[in-house]
Protein backbone atom coordinates (compact mmCIF):
# COMPACT_ATOMS: atom_id res chain seq x y z
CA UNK A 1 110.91 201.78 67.41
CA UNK A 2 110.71 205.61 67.94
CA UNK A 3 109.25 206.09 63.73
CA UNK A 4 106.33 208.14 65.26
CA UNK A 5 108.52 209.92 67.57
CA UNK A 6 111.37 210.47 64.66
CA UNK A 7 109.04 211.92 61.97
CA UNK A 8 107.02 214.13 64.30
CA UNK A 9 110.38 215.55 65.76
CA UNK A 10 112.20 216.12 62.12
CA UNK A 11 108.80 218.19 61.28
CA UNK A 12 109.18 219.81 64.18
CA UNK A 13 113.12 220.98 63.89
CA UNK A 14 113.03 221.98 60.73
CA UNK A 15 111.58 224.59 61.75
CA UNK A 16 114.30 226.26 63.93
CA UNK A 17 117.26 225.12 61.40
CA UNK A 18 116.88 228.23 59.52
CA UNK A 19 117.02 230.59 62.67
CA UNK A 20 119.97 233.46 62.72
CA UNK A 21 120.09 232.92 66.52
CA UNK A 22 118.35 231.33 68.99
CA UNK A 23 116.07 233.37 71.21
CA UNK A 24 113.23 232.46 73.72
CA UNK A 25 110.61 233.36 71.21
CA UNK A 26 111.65 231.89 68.35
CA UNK A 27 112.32 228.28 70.30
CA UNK A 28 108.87 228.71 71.94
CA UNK A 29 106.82 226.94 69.05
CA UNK A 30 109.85 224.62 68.67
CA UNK A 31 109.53 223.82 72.35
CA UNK A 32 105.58 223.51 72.23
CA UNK A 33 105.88 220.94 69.40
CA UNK A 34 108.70 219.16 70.99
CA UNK A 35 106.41 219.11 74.14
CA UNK A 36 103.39 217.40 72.05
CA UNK A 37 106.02 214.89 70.06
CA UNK A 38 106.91 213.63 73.24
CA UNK A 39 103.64 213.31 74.85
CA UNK A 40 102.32 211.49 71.90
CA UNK A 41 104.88 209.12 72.25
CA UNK A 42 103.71 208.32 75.56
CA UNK A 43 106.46 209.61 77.41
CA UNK A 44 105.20 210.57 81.05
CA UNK A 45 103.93 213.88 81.57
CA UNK A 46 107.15 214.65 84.89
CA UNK A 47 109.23 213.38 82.70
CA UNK A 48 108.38 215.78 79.72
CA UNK A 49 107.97 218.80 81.71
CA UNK A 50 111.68 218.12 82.66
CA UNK A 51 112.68 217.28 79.39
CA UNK A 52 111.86 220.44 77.67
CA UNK A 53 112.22 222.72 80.76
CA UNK A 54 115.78 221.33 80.66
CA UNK A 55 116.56 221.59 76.76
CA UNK A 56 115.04 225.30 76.82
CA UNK A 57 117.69 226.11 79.42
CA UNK A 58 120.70 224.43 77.46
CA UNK A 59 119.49 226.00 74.64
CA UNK A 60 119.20 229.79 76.25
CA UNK A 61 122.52 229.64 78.15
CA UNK A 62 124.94 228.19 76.26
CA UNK A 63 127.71 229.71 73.95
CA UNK A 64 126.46 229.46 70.25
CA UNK A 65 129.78 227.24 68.21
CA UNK A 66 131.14 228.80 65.44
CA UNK A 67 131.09 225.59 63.57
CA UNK A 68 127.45 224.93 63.92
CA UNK A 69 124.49 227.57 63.13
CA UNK A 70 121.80 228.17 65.97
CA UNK A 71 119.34 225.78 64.35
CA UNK A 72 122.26 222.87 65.06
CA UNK A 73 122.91 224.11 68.38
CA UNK A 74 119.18 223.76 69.48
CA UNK A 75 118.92 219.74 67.71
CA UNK A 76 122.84 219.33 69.83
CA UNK A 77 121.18 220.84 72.98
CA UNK A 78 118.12 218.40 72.26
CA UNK A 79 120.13 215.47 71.65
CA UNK A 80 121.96 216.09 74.81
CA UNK A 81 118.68 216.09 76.71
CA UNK A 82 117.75 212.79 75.16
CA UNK A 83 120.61 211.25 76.42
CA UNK A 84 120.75 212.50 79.58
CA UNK A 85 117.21 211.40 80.05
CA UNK A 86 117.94 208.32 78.92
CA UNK A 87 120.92 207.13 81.67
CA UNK A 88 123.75 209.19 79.94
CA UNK A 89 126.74 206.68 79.94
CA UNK A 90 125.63 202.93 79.19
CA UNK A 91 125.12 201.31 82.04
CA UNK A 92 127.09 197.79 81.86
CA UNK A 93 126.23 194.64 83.54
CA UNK A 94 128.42 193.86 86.52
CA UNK A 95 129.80 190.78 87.57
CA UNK A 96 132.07 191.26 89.62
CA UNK A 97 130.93 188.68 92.40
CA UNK A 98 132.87 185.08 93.86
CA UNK A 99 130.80 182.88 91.21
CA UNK A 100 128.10 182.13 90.28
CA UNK A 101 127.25 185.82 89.86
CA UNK A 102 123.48 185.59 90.54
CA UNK A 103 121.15 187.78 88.17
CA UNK A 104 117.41 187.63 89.15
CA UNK A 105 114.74 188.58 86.65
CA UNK A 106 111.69 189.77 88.18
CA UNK A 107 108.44 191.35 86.33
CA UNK A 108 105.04 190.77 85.54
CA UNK A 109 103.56 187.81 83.70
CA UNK A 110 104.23 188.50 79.84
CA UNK A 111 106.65 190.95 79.77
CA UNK A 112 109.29 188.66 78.67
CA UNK A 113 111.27 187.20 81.30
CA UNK A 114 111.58 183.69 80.51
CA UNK A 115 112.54 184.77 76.86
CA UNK A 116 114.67 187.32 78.38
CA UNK A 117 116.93 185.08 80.60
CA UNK A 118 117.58 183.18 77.51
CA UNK A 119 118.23 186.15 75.62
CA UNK A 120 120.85 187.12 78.61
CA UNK A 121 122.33 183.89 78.32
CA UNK A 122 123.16 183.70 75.03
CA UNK A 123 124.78 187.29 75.27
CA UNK A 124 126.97 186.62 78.41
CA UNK A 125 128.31 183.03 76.63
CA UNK A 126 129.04 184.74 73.76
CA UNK A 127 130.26 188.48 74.44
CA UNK A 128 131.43 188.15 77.76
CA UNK A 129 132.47 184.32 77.37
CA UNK A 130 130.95 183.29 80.76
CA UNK A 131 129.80 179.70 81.40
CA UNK A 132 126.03 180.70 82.52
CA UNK A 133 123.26 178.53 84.13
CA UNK A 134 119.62 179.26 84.34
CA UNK A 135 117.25 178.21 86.69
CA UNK A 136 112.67 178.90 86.54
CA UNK A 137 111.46 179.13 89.73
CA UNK A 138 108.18 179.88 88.05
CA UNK A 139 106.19 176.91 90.37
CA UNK A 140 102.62 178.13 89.50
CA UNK A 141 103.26 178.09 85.56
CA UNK A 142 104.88 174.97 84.75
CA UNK A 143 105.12 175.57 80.82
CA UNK A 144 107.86 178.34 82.09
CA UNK A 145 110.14 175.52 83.19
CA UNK A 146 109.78 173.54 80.20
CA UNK A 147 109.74 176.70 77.96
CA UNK A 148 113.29 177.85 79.84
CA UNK A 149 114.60 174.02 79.19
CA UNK A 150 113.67 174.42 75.53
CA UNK A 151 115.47 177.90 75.11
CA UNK A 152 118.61 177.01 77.01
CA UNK A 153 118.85 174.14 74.56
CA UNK A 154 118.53 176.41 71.49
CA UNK A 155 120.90 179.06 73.28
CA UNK A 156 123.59 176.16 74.16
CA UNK A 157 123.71 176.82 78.11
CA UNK A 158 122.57 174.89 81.16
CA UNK A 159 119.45 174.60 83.06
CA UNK A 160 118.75 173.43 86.41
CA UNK A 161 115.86 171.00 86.32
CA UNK A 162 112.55 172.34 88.31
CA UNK A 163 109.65 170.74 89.38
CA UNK A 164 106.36 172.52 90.06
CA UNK A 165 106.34 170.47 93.34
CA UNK A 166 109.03 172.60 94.86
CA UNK A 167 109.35 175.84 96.24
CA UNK A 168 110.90 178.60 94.26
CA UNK A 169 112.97 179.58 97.37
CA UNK A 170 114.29 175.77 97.37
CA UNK A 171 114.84 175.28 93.98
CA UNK A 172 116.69 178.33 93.52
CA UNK A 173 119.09 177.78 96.82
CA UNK A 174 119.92 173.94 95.00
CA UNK A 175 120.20 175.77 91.74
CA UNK A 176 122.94 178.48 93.41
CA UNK A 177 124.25 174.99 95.56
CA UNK A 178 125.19 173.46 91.95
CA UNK A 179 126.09 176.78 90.41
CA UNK A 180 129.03 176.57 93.23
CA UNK A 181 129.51 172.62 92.53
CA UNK A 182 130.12 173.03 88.69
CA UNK A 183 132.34 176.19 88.69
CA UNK A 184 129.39 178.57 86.55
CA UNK A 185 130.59 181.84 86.45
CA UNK A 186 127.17 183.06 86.39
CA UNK A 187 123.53 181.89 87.53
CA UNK A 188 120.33 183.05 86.08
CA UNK A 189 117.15 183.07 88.09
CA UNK A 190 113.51 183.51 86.39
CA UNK A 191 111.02 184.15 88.86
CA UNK A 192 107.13 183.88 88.33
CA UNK A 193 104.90 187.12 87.44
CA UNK A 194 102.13 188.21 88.03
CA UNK A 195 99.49 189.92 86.51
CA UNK A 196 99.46 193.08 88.63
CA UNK A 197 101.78 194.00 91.50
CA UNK A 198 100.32 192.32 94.63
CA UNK A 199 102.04 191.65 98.03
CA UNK A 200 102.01 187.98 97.66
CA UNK A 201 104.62 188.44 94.52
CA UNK A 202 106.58 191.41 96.12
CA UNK A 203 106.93 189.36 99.07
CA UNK A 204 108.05 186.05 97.14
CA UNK A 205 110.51 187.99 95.47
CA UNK A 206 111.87 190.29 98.49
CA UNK A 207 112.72 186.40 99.54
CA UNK A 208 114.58 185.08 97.08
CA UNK A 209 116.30 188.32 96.75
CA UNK A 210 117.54 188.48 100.34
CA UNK A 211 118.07 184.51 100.06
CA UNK A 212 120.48 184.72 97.07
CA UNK A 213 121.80 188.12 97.59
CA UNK A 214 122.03 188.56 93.47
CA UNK A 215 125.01 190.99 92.11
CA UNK A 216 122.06 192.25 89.46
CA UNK A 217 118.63 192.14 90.13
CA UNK A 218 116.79 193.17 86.66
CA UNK A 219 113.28 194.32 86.31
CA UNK A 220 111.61 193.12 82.99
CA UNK A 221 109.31 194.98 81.01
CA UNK A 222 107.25 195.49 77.92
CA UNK A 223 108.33 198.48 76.06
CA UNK A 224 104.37 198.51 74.67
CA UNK A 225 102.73 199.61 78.04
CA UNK A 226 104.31 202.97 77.29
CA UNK A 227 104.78 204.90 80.25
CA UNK A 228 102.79 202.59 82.68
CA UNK A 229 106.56 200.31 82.14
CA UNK A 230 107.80 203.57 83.97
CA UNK A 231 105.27 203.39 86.61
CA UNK A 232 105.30 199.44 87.48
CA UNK A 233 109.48 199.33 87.29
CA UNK A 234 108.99 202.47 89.93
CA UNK A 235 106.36 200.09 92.09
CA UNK A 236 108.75 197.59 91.81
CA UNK A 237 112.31 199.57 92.69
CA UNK A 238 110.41 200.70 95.43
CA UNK A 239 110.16 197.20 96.87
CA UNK A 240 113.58 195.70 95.46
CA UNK A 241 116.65 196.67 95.29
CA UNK A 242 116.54 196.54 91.32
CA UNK A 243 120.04 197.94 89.78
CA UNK A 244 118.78 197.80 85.89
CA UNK A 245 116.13 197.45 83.42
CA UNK A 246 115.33 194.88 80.43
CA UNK A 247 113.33 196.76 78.38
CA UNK A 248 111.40 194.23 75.64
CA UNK A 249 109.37 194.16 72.64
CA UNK A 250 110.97 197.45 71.42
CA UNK A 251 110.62 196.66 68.01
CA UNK A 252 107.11 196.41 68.19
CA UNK A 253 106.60 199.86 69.71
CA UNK A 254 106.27 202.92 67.46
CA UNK A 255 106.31 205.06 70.05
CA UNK A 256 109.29 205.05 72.18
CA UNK A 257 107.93 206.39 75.36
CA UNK A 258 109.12 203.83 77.85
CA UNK A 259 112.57 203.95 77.00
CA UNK A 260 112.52 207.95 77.52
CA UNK A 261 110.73 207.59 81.01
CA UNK A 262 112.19 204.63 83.06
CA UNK A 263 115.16 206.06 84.07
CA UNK A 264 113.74 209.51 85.07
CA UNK A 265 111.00 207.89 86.94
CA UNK A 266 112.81 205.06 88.86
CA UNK A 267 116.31 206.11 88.84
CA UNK A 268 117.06 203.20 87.37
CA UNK A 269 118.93 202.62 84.52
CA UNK A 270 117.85 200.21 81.37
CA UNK A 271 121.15 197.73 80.87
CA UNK A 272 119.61 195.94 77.81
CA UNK A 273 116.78 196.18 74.86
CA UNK A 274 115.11 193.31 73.37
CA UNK A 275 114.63 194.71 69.36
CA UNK A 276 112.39 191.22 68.01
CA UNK A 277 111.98 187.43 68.95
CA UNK A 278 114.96 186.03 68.08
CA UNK A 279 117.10 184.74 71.29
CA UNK A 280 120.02 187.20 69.37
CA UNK A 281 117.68 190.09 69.81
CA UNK A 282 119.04 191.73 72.96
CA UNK A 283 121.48 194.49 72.65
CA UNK A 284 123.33 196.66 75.53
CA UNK A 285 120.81 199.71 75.76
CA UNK A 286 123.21 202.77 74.90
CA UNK A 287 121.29 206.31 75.73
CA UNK A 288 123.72 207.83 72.54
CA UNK A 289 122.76 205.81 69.90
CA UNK A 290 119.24 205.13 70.70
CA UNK A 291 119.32 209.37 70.91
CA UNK A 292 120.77 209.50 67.34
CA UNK A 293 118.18 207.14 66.02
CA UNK A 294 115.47 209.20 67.36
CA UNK A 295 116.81 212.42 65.94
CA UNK A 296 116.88 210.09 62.48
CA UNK A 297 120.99 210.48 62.58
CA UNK A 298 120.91 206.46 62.54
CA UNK A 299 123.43 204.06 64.36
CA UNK A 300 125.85 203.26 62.63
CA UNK A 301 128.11 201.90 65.41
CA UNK A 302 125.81 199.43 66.24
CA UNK A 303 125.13 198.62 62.71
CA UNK A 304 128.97 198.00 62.29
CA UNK A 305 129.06 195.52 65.56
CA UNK A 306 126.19 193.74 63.47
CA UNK A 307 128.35 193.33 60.64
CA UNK A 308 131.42 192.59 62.43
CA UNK A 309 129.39 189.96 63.87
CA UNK A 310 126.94 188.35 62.08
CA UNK A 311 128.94 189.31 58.46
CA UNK A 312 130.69 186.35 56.83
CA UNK A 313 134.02 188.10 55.67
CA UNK A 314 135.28 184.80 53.91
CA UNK A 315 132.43 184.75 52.10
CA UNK A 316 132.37 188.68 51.15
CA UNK A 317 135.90 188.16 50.14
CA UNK A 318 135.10 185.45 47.49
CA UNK A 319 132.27 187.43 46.09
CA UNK A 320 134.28 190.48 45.62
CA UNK A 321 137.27 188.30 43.91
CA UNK A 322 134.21 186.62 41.71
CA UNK A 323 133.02 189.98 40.28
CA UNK A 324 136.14 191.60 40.03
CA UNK A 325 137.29 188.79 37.68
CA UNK A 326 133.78 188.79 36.01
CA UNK A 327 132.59 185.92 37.18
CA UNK A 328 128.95 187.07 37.27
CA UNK A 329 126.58 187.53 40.34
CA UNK A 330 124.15 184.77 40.34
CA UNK A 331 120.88 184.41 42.18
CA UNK A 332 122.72 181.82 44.67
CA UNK A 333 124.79 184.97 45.80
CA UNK A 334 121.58 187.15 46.13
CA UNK A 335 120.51 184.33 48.58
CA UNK A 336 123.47 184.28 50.27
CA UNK A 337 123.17 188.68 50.76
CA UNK A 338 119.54 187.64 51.73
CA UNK A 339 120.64 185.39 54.67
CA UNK A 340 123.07 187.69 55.87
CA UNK A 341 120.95 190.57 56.34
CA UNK A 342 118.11 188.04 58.06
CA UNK A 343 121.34 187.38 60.69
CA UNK A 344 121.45 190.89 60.94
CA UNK A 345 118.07 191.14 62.54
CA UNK A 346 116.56 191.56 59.08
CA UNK A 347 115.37 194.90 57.16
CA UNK A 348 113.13 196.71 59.29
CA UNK A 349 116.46 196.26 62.13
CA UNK A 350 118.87 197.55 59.23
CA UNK A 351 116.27 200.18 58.23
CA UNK A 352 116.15 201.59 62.00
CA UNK A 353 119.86 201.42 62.22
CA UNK A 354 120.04 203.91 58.37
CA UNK A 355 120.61 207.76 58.80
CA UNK A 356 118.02 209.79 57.70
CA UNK A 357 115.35 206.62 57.28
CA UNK A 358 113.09 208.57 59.60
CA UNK A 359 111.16 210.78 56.95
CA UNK A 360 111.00 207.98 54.74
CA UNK A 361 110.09 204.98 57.06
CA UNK A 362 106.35 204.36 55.73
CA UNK A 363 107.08 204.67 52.39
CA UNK A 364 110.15 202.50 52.48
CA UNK A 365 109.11 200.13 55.23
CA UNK A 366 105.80 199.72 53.55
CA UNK A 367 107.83 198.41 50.22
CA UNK A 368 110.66 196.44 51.76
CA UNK A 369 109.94 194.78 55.18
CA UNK A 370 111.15 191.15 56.10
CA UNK A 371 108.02 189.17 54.92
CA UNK A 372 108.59 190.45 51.69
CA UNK A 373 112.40 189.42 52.11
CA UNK A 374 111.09 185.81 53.43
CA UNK A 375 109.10 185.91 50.14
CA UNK A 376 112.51 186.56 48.08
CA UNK A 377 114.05 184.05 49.92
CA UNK A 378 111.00 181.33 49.13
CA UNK A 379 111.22 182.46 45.10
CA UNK A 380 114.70 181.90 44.92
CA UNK A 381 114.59 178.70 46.64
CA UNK A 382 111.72 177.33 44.29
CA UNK A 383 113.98 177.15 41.61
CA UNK A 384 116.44 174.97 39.97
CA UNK A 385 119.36 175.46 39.69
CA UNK A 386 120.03 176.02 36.15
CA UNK A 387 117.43 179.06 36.73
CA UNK A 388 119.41 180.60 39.43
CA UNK A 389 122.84 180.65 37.77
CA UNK A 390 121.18 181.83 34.35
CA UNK A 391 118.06 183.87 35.71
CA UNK A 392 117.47 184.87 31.97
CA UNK A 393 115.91 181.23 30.62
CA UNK A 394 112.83 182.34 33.14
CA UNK A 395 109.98 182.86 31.06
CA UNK A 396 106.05 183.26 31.59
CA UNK A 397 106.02 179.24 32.41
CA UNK A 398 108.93 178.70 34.72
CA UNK A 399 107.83 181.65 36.74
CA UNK A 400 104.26 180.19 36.86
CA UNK A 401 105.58 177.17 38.23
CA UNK A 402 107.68 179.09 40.93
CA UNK A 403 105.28 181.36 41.90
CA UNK A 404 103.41 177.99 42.60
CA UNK A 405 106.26 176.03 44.34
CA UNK A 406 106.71 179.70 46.79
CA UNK A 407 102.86 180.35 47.34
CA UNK A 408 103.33 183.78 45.61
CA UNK A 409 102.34 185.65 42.93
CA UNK A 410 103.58 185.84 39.52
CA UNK A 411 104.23 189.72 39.96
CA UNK A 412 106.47 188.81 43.06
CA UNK A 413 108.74 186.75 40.90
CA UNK A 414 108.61 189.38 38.08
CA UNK A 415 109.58 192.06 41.20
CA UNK A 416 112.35 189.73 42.76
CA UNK A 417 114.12 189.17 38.75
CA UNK A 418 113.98 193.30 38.36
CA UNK A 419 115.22 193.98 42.14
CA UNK A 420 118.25 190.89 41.40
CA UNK A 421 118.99 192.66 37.48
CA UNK A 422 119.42 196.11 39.91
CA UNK A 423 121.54 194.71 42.24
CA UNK A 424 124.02 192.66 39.21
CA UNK A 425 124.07 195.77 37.73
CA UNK A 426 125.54 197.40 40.54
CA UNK A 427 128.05 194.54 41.34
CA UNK A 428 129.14 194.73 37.86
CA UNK A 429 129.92 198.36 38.20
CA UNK A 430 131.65 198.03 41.66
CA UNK A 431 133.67 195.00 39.82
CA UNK A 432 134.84 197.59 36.82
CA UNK A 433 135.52 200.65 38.81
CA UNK A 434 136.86 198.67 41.77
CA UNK A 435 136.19 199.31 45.76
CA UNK A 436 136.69 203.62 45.48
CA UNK A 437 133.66 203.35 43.26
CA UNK A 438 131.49 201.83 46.54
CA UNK A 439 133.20 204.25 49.10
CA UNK A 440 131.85 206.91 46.95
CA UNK A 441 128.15 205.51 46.80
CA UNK A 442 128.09 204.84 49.96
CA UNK A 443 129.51 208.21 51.20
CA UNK A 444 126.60 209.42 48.71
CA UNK A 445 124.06 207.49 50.57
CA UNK A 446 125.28 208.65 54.19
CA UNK A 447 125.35 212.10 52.94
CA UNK A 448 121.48 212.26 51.51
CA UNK A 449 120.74 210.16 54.51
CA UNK A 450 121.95 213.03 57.04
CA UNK A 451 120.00 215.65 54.92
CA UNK A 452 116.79 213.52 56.66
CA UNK A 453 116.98 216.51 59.90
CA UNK A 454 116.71 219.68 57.64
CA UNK A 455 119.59 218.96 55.56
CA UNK A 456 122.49 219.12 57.99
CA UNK A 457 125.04 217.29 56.76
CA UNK A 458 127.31 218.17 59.39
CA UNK A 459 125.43 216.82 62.29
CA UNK A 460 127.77 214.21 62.79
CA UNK A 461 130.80 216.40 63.57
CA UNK A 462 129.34 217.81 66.72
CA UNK A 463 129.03 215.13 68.71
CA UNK A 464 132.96 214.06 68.34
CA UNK A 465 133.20 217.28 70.99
């Protein structure tokens, strides 16, 4: 999300960096770019007016810091902007209602919501620890009953059983009736959409909503419809009394521009961002660190709850003990690294989260992306397991015959033995020289990474004030 957006804005601010001060002619151009980056995003044309009306004010009025030059001033005074466009604080989900707290979905047909509810599911039984129920009331698409049933199964939570013979007002009264019954401490309710806002849907909805009286009532939408997301969440805040936005299918969107106009446009705020398919793949939207991504500064705090997360730190621990007494690093543990990072929302999500990955994203993305990691994964798997504990008996027949068994080339497998030599290399380095060796490559990496806005490697410091 946002790589079009990124590389056009780094372009862009390099050009001020090297500024002795900042003065209204030498920001214009900056400004006039900035003004185009975002347009091209697809970020709506109030919205951008605002934007850089605002930042050119910030930019003109404030104090310049005697720990940053003007060119970081201008990129602080932009982030700033971006942030404040964006919702400024995160906007949490609240709950505070006599159980079940009820949290209706409402959007148009295919933005998401069925998957969404699942996705919401999963997060409040596992972050929040709530015991959560769903309900469809979806009576005019019956496959988004059974497809709810099917994801509350995968997700490990309960759903109310719906019938297409009902109406959605009755099933989701008996669904809130149980809710109360069973002691859920919240209740879920996926209404039907539509495929354009119509008064038969508003009016279906205004019902429910007034019958249920939900604590949250969520507007879903597809992060690909650009700024139209703006305009239909504004049709329908106009109609409900919406407190939040699910913004989905971020990851497939390049562009960025509904996540910079929702809030500015409907007031608002977006509580959570769907970033892929998986029913894992909602995070808490947080206006800061989707800011830093977009100014190619990476987010590293939300890479870190990823790890803390999804890592397996038992596991980690018995590799590091394994090469520090020489064990070796086998192609078994190169699976294992290759599993992890797949929990972790695989590369592309662990590229997006990198500083400075912004300037490099084609190149990079176009070498290592996850099918290529699924084709890794496939290779290794394909062999025996002789081969994968001594990689070096593979010769021009054995990787013929894998290359066969994974539906690959024979130049993949020759790729996948040079990337795993690299990477035992490395371990047997960090297994020598200990864990200061890694701090200091990876304190090498962050610091080339930063370099990705103009080379300031002190960008990070200024937003601690």
């Amino acid at each position: 999300m946002f790589d079009n957006l990124t590389q056009r804005l780094n372009r862009t601010l390099k050009n001020i960096s090297g500024q002795g001060r900042i003065t209204e002619d030498n920001i214009k151009d900056t400004l006039r770019e900035v003004r185009t980056a975002l347009l091209e995003a697809d970020v709506a044309l109030p919205v951008v007016k605002a934007f850089t009306s605002r930042v050119k004010e910030r930019a003109l009025g404030q104090e310049v810091s005697l720990s940053l030059s003007p060119g970081q001033e201008f990129i602080k005074c932009v982030y700033n902007e971006l942030v404040s466009t964006m919702g400024g604080e995160t906007a949490q989900i609240n709950l505070s209602h006599q159980p079940p707290a009820v949290i209706l979905l409402a959007g148009l047909q295919g933005a998401g919501k069925t998957t969404s509810a699942a996705k919401l599911a999963l997060y409040l039984k596992e972050k929040l620890k709530k015991k959560v129920l769903m309900v469809s009331v979806d009576t005019y698409r019956p496959a988004a009953m059974d497809q709810l049933k099917t994801l509350a199964l995968e997700v490990g939570v309960d759903c109310y059983p719906s019938t297409p013979d009902e109406t959605p007002l009755n099933l989701a009264k008996a669904a809130l009736n149980e809710g109360k019954l069973r002691a859920y401490d919240v209740l879920i309710v996926d209404t039907a959409g539509r495929l354009a806002v119509d008064d038969f849907m508003m009016n279906e909805v205004k019902e429910l909503n007034s019958a249920l009286d939900p604590i949250e009532t969520l507007f879903v939408v597809d992060a690909m419809t650009g700024q139209d997301a703006a305009n239909t969440a504004k049709a329908f805040s106009e109609a409900l009394p919406l407190t939040g936005v699910i913004l989905t299918k971020a990851d497939g969107d390049a562009r960025g521009g509904a996540a910079l106009s929702v809030k500015e446009i409907t007031g608002k705020p977006i509580k959570f961002i769907g970033m892929g398919e998986k029913v894992a793949a909602l995070e808490p939207f947080h206006p800061d660190r989707i800011a830093s991504r977009i100014l190619d500064m990476g987010d590293l705090l939300s890479l870190i709850e990823d790890l803390q997360q999804h890592a397996d730190l038992d596991n980690a621990k018995k590799m590091a003990d394994k090469i520090r007494k020489g064990e070796g690093f086998t192609l078994d543990d190169f699976l294992d690294q290759i599993a992890q990072m797949k929990k972790m929302g695989g590369m592309s999500s662990l590229l997006d989260k990198l500083p400075g990955m912004g300037a490099m994203a084609d190149q990079i993305k176009g070498q290592i992306n996850d099918k290529m990691v699924l084709h890794m994964e496939a290779i290794i798997l394909s062999m025996t397991k002789k081969e994968r504990e001594h990689p070096e008996i593979i010769k021009a027949s054995r990787k013929k015959r894998i290359a066969m068994g994974a539906g690959v080339k024979v130049q993949e497998v020759n790729q996948l033995l040079r990337q795993f030599e690299t990477t035992r290399r490395m371990m047997k380095k960090f297994g020598k020289g200990g864990m200061r060796k890694m701090a200091g490559a990876m304190r090498g990496l962050m610091g080339g990474g930063m370099g990705g806005m103009g080379g300031l490697g002190g960008l990070e410091n200024m937003f601690r004030r």
